[in-house]
ModelCIF file with pLDDT and N, C-alpha, C, O atoms, coordinates in Angstrom:
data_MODEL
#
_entry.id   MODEL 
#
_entity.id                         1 
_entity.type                       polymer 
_entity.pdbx_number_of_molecules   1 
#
_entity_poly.entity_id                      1 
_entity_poly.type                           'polypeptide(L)' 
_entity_poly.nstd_linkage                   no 
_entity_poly.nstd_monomer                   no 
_entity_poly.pdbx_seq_one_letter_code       
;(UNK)(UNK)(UNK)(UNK)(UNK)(UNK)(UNK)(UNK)(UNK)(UNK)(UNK)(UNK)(UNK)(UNK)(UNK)(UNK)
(UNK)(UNK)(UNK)(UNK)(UNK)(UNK)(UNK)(UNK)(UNK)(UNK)(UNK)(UNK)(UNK)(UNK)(UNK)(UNK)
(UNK)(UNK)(UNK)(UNK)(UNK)(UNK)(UNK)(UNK)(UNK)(UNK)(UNK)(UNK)(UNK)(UNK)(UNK)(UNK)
;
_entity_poly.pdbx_seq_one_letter_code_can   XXXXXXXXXXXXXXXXXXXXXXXXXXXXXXXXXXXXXXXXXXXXXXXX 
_entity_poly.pdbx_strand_id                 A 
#
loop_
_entity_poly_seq.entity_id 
_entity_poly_seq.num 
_entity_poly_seq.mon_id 
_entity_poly_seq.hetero 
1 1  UNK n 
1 2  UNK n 
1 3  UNK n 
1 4  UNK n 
1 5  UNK n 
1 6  UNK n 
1 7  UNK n 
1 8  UNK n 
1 9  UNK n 
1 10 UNK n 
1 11 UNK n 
1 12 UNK n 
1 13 UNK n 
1 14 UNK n 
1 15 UNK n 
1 16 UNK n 
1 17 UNK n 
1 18 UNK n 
1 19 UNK n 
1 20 UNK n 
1 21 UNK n 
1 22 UNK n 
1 23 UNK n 
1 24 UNK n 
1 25 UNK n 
1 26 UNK n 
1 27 UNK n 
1 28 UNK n 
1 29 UNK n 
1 30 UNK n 
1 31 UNK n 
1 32 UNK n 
1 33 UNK n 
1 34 UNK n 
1 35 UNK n 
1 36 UNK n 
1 37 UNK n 
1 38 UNK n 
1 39 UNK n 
1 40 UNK n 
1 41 UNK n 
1 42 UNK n 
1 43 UNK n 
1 44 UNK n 
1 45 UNK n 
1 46 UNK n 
1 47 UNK n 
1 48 UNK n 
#
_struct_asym.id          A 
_struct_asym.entity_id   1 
#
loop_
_ma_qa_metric.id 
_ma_qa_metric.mode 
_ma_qa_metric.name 
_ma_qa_metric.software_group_id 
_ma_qa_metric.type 
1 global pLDDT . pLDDT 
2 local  pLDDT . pLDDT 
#
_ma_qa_metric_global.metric_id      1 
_ma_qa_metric_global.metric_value   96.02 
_ma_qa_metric_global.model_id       1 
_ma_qa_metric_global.ordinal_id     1 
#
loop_
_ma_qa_metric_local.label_asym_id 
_ma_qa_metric_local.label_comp_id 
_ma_qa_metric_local.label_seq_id 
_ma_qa_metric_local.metric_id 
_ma_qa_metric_local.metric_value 
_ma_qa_metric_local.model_id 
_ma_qa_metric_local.ordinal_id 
A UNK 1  2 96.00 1 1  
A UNK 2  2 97.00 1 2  
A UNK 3  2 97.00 1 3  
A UNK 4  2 97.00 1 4  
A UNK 5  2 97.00 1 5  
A UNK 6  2 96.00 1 6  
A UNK 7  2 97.00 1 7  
A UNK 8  2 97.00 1 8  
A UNK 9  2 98.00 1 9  
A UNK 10 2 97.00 1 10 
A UNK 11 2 97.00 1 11 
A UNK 12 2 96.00 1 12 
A UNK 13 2 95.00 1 13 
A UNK 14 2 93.00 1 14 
A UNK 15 2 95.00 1 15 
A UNK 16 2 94.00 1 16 
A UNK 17 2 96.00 1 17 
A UNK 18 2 97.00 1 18 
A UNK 19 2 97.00 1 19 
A UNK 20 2 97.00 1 20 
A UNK 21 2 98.00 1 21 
A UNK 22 2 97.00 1 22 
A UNK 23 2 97.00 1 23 
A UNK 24 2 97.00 1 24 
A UNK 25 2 97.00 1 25 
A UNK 26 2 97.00 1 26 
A UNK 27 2 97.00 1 27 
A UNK 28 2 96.00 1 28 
A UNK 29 2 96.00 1 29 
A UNK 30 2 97.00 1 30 
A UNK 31 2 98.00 1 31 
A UNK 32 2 98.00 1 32 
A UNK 33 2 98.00 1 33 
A UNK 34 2 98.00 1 34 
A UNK 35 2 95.00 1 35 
A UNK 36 2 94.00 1 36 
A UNK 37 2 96.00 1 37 
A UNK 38 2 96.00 1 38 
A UNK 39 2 97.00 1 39 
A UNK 40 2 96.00 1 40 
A UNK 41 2 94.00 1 41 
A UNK 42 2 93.00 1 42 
A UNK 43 2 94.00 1 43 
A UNK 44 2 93.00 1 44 
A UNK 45 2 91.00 1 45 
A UNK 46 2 92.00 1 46 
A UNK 47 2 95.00 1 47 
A UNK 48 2 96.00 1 48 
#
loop_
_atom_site.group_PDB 
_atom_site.id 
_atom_site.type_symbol 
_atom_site.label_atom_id 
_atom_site.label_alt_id 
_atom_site.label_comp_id 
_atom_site.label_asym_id 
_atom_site.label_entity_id 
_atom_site.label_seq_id 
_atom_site.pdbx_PDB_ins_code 
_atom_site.Cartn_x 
_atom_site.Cartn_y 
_atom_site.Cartn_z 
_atom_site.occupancy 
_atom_site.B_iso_or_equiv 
_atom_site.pdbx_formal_charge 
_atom_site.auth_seq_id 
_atom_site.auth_comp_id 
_atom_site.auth_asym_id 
_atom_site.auth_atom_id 
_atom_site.pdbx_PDB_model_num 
ATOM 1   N N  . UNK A 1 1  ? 6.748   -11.277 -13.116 1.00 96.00 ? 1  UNK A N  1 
ATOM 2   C CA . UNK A 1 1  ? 5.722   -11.300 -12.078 1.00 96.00 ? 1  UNK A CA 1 
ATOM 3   C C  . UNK A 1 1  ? 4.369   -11.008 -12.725 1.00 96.00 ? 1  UNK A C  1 
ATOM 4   O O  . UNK A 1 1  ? 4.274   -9.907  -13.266 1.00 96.00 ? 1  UNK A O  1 
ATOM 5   N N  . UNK A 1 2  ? 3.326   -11.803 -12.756 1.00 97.00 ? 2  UNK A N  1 
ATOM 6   C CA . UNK A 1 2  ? 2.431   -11.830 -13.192 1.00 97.00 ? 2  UNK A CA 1 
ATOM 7   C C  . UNK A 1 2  ? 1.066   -12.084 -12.438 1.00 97.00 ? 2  UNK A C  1 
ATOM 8   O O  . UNK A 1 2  ? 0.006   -12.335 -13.013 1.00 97.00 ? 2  UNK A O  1 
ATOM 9   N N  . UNK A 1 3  ? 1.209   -12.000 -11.302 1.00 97.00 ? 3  UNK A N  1 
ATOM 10  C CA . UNK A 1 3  ? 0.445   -11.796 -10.014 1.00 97.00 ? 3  UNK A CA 1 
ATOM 11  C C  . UNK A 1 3  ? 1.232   -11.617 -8.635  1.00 97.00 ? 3  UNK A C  1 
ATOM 12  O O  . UNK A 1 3  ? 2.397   -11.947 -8.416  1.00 97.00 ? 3  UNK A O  1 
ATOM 13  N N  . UNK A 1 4  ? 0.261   -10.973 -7.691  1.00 97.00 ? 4  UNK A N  1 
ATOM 14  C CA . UNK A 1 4  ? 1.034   -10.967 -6.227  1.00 97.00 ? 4  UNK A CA 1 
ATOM 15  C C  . UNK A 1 4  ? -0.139  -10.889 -5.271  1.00 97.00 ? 4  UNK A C  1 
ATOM 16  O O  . UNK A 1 4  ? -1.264  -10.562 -5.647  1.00 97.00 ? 4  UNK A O  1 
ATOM 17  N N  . UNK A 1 5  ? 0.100   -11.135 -4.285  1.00 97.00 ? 5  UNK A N  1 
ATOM 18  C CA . UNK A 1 5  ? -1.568  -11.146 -3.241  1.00 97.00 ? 5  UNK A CA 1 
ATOM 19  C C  . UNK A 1 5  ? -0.920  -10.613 -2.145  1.00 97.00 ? 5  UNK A C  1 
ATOM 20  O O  . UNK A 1 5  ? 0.087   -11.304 -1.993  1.00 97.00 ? 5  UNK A O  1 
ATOM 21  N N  . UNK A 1 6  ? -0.972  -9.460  -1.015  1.00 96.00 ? 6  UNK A N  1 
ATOM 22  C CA . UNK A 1 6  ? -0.420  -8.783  -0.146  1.00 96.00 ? 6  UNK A CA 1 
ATOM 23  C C  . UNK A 1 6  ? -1.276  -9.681  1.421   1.00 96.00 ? 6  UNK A C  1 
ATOM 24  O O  . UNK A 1 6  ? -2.200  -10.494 1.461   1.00 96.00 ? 6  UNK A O  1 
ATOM 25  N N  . UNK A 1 7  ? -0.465  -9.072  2.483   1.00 97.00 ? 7  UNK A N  1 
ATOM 26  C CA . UNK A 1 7  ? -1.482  -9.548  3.736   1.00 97.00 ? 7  UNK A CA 1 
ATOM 27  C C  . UNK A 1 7  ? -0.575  -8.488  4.472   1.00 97.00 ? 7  UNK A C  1 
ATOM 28  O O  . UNK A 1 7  ? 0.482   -8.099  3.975   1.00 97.00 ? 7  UNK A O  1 
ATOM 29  N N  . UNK A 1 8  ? -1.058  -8.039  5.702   1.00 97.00 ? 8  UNK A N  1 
ATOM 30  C CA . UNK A 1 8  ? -0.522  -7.580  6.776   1.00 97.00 ? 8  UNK A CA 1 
ATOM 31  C C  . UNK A 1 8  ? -1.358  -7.161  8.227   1.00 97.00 ? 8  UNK A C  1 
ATOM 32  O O  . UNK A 1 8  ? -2.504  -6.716  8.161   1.00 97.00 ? 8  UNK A O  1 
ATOM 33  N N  . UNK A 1 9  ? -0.673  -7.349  9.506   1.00 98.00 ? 9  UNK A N  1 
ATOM 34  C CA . UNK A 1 9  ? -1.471  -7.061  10.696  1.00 98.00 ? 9  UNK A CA 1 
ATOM 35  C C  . UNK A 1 9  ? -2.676  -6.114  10.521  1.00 98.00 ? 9  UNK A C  1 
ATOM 36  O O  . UNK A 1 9  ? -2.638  -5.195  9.702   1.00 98.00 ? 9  UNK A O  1 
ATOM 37  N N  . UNK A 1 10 ? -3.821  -6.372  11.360  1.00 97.00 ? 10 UNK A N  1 
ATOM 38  C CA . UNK A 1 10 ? -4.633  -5.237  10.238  1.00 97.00 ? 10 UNK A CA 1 
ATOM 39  C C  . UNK A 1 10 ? -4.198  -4.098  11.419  1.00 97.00 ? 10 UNK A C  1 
ATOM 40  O O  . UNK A 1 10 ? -4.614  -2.977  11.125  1.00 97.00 ? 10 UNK A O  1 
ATOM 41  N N  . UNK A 1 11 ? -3.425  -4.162  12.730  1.00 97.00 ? 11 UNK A N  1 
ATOM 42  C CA . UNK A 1 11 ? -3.191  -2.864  13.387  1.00 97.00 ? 11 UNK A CA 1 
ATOM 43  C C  . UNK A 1 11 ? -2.133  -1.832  12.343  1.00 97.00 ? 11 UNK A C  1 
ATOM 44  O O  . UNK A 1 11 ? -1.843  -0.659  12.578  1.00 97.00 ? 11 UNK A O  1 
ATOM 45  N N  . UNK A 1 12 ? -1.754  -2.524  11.350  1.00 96.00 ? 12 UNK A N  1 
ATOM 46  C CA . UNK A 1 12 ? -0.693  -1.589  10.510  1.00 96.00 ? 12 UNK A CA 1 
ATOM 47  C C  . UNK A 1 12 ? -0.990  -0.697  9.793   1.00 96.00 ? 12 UNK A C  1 
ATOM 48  O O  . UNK A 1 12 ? -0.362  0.315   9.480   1.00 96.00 ? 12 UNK A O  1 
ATOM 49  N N  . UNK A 1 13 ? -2.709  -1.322  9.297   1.00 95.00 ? 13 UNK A N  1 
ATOM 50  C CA . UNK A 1 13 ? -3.225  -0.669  8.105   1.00 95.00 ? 13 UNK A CA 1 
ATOM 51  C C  . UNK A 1 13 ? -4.226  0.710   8.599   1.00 95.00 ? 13 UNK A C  1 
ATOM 52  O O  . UNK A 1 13 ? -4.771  0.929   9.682   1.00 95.00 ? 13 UNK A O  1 
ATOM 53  N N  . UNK A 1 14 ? -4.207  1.500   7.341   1.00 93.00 ? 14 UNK A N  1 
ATOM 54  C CA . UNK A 1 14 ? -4.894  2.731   7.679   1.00 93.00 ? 14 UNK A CA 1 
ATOM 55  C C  . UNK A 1 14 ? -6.115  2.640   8.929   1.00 93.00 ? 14 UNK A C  1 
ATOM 56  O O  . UNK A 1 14 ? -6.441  1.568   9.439   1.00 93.00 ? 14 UNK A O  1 
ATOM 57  N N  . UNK A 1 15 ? -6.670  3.874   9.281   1.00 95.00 ? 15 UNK A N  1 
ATOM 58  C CA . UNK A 1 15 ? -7.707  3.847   10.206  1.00 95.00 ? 15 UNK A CA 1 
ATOM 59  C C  . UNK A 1 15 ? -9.061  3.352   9.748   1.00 95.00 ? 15 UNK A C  1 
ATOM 60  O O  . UNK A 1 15 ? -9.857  2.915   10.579  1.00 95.00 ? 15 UNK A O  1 
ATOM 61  N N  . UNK A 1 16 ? -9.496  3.427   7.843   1.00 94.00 ? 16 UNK A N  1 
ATOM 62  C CA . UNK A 1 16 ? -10.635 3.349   7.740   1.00 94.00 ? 16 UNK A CA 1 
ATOM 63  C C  . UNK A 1 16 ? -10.915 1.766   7.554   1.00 94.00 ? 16 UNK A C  1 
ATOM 64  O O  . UNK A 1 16 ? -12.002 1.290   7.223   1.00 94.00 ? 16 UNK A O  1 
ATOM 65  N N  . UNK A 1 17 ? -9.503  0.900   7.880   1.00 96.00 ? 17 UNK A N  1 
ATOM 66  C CA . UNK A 1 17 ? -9.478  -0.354  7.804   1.00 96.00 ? 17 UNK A CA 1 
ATOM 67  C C  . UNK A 1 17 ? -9.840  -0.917  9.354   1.00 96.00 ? 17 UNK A C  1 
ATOM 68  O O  . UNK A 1 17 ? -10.507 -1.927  9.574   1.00 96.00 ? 17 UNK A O  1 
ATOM 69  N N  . UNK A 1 18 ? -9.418  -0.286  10.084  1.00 97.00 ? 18 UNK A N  1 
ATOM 70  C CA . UNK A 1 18 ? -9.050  -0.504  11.469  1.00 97.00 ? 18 UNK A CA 1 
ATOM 71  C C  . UNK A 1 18 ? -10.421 -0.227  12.412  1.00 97.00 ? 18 UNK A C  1 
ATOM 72  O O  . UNK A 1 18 ? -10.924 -1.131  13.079  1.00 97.00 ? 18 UNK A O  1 
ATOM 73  N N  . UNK A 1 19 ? -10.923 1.060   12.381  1.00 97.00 ? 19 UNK A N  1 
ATOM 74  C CA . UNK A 1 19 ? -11.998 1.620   12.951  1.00 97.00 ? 19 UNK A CA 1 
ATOM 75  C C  . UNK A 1 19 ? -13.061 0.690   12.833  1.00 97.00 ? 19 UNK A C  1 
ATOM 76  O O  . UNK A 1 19 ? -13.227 0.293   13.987  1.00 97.00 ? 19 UNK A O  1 
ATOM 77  N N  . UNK A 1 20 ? -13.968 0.051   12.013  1.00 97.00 ? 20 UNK A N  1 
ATOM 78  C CA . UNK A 1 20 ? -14.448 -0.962  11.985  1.00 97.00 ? 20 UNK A CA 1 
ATOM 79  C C  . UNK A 1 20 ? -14.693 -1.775  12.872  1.00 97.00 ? 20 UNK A C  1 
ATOM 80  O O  . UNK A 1 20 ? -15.720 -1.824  13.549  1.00 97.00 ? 20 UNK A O  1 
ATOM 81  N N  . UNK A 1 21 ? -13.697 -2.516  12.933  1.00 98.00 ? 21 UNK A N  1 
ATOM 82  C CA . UNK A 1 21 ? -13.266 -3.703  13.819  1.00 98.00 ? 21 UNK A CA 1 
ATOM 83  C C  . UNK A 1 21 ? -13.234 -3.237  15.442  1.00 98.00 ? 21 UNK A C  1 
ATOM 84  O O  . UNK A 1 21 ? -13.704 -3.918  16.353  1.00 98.00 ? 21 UNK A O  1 
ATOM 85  N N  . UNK A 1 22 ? -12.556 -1.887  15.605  1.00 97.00 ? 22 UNK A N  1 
ATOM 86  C CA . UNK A 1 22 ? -12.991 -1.314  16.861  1.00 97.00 ? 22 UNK A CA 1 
ATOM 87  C C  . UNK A 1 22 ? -14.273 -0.898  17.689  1.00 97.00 ? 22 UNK A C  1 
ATOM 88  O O  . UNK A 1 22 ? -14.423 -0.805  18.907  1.00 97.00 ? 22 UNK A O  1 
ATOM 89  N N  . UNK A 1 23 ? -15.146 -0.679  16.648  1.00 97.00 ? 23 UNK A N  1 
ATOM 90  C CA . UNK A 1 23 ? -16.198 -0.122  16.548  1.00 97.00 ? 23 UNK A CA 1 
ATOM 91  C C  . UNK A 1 23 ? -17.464 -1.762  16.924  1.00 97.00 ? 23 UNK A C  1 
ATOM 92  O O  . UNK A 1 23 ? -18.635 -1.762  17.303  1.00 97.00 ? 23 UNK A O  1 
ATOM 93  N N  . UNK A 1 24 ? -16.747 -2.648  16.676  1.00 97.00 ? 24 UNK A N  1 
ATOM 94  C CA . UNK A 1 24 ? -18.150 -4.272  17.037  1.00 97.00 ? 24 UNK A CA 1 
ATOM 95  C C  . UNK A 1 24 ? -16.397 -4.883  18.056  1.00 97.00 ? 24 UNK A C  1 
ATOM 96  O O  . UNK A 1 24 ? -16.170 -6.090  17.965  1.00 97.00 ? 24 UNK A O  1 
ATOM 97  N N  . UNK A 1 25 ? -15.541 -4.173  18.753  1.00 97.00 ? 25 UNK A N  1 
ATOM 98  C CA . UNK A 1 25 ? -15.313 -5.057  19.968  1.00 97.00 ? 25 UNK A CA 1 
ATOM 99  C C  . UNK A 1 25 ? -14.435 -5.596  19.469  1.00 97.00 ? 25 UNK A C  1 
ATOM 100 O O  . UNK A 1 25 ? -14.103 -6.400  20.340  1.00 97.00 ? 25 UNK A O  1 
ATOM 101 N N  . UNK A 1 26 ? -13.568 -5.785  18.368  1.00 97.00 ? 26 UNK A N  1 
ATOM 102 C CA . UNK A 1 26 ? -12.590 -6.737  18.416  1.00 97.00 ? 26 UNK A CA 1 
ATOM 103 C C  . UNK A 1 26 ? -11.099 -6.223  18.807  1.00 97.00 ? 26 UNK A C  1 
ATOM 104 O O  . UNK A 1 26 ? -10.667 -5.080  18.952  1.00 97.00 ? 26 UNK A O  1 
ATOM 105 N N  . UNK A 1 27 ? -10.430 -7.583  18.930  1.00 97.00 ? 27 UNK A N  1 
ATOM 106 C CA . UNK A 1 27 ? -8.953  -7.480  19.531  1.00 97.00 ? 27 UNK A CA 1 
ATOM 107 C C  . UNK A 1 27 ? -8.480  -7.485  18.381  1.00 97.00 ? 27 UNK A C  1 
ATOM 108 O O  . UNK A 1 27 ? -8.388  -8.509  17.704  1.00 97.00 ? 27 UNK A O  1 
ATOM 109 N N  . UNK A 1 28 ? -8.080  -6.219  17.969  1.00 96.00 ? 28 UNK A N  1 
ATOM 110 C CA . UNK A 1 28 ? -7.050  -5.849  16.341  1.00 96.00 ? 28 UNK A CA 1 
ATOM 111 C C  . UNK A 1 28 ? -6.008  -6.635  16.481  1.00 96.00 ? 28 UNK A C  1 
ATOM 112 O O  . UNK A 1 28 ? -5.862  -7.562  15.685  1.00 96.00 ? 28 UNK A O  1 
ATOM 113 N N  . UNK A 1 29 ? -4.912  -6.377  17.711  1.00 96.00 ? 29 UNK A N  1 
ATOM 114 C CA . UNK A 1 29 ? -3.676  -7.323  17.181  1.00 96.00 ? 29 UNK A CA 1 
ATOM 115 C C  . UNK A 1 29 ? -3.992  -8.140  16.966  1.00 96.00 ? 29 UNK A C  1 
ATOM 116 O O  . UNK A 1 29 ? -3.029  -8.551  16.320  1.00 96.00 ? 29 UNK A O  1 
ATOM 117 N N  . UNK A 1 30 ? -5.206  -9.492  16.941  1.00 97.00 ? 30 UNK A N  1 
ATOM 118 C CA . UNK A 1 30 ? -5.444  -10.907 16.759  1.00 97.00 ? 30 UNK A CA 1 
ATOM 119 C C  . UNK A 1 30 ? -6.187  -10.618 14.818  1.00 97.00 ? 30 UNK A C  1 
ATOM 120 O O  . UNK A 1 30 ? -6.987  -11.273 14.150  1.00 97.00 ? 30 UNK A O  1 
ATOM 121 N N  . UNK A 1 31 ? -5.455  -9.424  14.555  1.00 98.00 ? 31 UNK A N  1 
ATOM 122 C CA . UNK A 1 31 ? -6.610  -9.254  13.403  1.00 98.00 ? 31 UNK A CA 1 
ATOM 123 C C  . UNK A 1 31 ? -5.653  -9.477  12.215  1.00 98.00 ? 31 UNK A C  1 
ATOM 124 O O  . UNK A 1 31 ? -4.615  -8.821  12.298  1.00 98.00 ? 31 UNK A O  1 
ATOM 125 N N  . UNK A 1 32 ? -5.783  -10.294 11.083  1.00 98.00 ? 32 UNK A N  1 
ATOM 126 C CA . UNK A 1 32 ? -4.737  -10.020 10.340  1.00 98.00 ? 32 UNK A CA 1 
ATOM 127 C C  . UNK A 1 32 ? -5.625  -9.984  8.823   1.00 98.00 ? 32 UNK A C  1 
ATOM 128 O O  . UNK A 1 32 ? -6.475  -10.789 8.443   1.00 98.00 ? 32 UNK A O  1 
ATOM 129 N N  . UNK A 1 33 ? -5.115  -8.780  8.135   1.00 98.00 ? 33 UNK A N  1 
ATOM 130 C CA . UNK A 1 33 ? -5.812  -8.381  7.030   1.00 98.00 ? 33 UNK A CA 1 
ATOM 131 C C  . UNK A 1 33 ? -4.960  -8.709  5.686   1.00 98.00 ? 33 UNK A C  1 
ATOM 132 O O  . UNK A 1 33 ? -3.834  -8.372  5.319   1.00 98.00 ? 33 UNK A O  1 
ATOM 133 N N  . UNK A 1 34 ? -6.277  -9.744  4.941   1.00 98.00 ? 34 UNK A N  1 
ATOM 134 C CA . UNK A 1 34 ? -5.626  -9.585  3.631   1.00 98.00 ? 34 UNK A CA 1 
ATOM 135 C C  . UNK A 1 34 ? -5.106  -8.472  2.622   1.00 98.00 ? 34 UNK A C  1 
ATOM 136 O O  . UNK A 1 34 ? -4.015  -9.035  2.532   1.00 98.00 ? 34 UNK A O  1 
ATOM 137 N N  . UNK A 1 35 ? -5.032  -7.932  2.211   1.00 95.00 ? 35 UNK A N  1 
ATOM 138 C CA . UNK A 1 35 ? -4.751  -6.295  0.786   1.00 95.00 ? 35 UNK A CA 1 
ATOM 139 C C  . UNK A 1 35 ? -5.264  -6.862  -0.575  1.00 95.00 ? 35 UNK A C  1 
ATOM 140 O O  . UNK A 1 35 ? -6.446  -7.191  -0.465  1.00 95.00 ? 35 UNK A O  1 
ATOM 141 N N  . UNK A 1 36 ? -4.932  -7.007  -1.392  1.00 94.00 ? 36 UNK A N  1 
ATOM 142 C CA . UNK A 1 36 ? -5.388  -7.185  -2.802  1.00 94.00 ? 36 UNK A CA 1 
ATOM 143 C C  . UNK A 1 36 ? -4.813  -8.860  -3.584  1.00 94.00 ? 36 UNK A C  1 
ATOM 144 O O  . UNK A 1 36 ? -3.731  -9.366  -3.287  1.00 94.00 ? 36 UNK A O  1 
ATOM 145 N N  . UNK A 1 37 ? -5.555  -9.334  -4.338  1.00 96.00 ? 37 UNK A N  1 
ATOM 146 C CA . UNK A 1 37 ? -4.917  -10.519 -5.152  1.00 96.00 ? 37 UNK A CA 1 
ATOM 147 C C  . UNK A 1 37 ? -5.277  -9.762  -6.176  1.00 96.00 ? 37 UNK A C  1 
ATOM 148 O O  . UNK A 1 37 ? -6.343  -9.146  -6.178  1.00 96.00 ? 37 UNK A O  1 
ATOM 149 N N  . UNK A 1 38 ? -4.206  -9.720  -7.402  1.00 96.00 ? 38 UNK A N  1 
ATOM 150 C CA . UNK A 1 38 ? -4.240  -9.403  -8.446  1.00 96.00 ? 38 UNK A CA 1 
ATOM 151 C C  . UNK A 1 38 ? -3.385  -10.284 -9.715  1.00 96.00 ? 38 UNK A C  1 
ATOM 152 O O  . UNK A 1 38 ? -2.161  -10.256 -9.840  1.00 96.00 ? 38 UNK A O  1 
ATOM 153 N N  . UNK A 1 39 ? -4.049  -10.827 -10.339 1.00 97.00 ? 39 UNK A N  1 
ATOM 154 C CA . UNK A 1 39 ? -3.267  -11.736 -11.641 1.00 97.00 ? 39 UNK A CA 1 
ATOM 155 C C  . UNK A 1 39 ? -3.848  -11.514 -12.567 1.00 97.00 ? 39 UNK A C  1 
ATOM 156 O O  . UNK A 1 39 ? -5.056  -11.589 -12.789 1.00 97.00 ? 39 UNK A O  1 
ATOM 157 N N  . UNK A 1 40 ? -2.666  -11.096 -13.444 1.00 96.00 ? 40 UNK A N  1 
ATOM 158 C CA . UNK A 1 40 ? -3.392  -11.251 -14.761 1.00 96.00 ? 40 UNK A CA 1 
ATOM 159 C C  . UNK A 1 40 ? -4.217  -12.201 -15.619 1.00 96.00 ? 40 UNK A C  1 
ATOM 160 O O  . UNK A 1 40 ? -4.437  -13.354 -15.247 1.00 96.00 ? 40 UNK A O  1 
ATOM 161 N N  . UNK A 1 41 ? -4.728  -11.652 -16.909 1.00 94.00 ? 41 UNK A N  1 
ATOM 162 C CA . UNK A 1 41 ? -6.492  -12.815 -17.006 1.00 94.00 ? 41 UNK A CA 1 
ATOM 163 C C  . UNK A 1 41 ? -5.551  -13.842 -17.705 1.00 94.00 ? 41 UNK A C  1 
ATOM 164 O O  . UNK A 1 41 ? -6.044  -14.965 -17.599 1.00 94.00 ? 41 UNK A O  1 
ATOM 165 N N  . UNK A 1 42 ? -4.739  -13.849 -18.172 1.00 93.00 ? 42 UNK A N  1 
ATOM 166 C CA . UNK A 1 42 ? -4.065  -15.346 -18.920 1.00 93.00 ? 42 UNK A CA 1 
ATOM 167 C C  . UNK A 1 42 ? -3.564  -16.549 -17.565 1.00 93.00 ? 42 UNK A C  1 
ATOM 168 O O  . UNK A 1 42 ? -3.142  -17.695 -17.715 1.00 93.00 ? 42 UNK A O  1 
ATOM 169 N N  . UNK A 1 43 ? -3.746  -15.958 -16.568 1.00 94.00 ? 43 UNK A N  1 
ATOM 170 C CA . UNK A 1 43 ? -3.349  -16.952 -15.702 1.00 94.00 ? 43 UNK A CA 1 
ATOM 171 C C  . UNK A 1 43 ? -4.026  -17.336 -14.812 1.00 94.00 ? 43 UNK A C  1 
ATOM 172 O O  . UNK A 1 43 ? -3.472  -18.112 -14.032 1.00 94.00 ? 43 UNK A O  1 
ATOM 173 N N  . UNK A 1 44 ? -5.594  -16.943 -14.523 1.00 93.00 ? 44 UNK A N  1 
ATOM 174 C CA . UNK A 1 44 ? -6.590  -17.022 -14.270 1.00 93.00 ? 44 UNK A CA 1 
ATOM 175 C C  . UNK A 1 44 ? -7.349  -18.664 -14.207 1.00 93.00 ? 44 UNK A C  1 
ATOM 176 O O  . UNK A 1 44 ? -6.855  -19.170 -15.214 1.00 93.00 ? 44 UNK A O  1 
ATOM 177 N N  . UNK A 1 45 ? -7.878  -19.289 -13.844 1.00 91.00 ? 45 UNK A N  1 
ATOM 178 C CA . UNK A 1 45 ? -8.610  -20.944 -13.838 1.00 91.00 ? 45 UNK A CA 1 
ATOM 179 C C  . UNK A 1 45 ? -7.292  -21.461 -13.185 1.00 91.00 ? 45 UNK A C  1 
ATOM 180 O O  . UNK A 1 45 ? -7.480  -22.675 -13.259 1.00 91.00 ? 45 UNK A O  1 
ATOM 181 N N  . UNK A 1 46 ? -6.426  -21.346 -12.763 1.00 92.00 ? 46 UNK A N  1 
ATOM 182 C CA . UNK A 1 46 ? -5.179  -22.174 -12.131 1.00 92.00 ? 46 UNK A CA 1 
ATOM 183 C C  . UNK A 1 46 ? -5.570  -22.865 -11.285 1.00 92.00 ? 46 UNK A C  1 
ATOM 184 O O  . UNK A 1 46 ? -5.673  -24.091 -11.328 1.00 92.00 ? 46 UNK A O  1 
ATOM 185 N N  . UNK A 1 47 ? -5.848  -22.116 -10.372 1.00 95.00 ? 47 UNK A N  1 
ATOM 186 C CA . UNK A 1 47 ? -5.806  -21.991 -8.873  1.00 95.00 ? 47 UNK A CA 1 
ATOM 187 C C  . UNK A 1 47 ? -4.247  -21.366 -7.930  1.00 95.00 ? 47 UNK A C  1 
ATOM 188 O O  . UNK A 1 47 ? -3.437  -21.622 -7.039  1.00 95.00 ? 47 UNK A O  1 
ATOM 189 N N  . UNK A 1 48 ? -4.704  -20.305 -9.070  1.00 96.00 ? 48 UNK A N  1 
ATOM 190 C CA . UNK A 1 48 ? -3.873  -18.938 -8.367  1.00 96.00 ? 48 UNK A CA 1 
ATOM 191 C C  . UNK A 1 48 ? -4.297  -18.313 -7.389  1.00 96.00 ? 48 UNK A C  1 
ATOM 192 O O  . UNK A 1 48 ? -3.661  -17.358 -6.944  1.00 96.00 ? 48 UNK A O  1 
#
């Protein structure tokens, strides 16, 4: 495994992810949050 990119509901994720979005009116369950892409640099220009 040499990269992985996460996603999840953003109602799942911590509060300082969440509060935000509460804070300008939005409908969180319609919210879905990316987490991190991470690949290493040799595999990088792909279109990874």
């Amino acid at each position: 495994i040499v990269g992985v990119s996460t996603s999840v509901p953003l109602e799942a994720e911590d509060d300082e992810f969440i509060q935000p979005f509460l804070n300008n009116g939005y409908d969180i369950d319609s919210v879905f949050y990316f987490g991190e892409s991470v690949l290493k640099k040799a595999y990088r220009g792909q279109g990874v």
